[in-house]
C-alpha atoms as a PDB file:
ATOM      1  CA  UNK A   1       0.000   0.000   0.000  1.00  0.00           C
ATOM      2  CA  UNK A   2       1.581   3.273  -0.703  1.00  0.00           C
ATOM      3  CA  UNK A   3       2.228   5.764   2.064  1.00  0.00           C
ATOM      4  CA  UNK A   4      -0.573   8.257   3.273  1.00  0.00           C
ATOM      5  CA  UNK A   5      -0.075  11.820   4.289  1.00  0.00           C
ATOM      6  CA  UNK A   6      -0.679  11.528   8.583  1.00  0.00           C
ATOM      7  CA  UNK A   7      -2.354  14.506   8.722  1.00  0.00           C
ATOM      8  CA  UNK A   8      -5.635  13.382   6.990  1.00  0.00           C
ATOM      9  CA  UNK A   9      -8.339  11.473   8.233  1.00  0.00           C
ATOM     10  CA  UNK A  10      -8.601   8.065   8.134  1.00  0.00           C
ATOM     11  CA  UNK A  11     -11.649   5.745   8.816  1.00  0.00           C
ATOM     12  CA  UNK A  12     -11.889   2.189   8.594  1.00  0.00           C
ATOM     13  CA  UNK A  13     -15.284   0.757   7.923  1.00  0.00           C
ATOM     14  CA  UNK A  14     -16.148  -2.691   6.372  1.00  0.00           C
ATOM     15  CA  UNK A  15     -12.721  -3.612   6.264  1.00  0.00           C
ATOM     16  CA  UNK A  16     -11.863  -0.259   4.105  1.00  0.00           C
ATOM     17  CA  UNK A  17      -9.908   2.303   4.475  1.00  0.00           C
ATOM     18  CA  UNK A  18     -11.435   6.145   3.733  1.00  0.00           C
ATOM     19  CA  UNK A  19      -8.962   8.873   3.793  1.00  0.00           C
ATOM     20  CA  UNK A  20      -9.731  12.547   3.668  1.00  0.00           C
ATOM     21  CA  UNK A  21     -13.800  11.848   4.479  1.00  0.00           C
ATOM     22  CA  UNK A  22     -15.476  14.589   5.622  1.00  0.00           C
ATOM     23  CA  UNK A  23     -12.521  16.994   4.404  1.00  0.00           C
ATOM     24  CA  UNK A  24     -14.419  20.075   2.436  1.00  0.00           C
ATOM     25  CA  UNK A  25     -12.927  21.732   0.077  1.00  0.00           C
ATOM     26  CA  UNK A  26     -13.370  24.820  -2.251  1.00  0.00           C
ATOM     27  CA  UNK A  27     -13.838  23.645  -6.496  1.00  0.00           C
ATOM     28  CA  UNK A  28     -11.009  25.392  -8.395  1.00  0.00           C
ATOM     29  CA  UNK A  29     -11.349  24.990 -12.198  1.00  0.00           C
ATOM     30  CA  UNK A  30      -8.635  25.895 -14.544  1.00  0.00           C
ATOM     31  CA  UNK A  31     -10.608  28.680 -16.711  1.00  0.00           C
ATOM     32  CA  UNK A  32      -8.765  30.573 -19.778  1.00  0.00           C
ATOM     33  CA  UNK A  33      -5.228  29.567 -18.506  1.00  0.00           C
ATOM     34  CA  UNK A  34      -6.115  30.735 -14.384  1.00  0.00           C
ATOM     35  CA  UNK A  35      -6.785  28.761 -11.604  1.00  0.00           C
ATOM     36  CA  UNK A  36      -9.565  29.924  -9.884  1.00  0.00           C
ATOM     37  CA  UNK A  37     -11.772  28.987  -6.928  1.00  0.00           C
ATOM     38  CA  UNK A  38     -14.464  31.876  -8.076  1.00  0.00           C
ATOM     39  CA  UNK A  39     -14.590  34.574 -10.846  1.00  0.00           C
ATOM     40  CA  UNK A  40     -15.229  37.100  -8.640  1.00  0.00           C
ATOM     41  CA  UNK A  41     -12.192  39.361  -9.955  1.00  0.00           C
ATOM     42  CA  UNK A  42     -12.617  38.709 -13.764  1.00  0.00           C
ATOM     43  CA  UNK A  43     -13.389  41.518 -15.935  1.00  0.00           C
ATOM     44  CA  UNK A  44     -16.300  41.215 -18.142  1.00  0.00           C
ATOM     45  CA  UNK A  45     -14.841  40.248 -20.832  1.00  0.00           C
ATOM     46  CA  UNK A  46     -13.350  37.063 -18.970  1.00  0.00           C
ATOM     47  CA  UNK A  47     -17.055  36.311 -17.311  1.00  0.00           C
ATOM     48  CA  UNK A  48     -18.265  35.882 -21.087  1.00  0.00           C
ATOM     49  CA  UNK A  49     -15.839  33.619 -21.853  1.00  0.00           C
ATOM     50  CA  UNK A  50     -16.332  31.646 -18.547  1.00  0.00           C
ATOM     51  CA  UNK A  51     -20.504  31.708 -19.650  1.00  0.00           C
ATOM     52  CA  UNK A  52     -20.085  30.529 -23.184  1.00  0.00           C
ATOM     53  CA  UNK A  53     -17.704  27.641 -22.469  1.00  0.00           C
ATOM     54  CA  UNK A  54     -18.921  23.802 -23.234  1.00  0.00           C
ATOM     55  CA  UNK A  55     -19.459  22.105 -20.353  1.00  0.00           C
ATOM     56  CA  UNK A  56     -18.043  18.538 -20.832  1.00  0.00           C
ATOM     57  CA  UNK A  57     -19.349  16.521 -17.846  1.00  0.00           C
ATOM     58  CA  UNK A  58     -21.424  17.765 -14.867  1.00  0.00           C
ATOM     59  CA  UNK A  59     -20.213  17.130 -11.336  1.00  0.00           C
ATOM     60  CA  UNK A  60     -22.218  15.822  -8.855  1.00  0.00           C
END
């Protein structure tokens, strides 16, 4: 088994192992060469492009 960063959570249920459950996290997507969590600071121009952008596969 490879080795597992100590500091996250680990569970063991069912004989398996969860690591990281119940961690939250913020989404960051990789929009017009950025990484971003939001778009808060995007010009309008840059919202557009975020707007009109294919969505290839929906999260859920």
């Amino acid at each position: 088994m490879t080795e597992v960063i100590p500091k996250l959570p680990r569970t063991e249920r069912d004989g398996k192992v969860y690591i990281g459950e119940g961690i939250r996290f913020e989404r960051i997507r990789r929009i017009t060469g950025y990484l971003v969590g939001t778009v808060d600071r995007f010009n309008n121009a840059k919202r557009a492009e975020v707007a009109d952008r294919v969505k290839h596969a929906a999260m859920r």
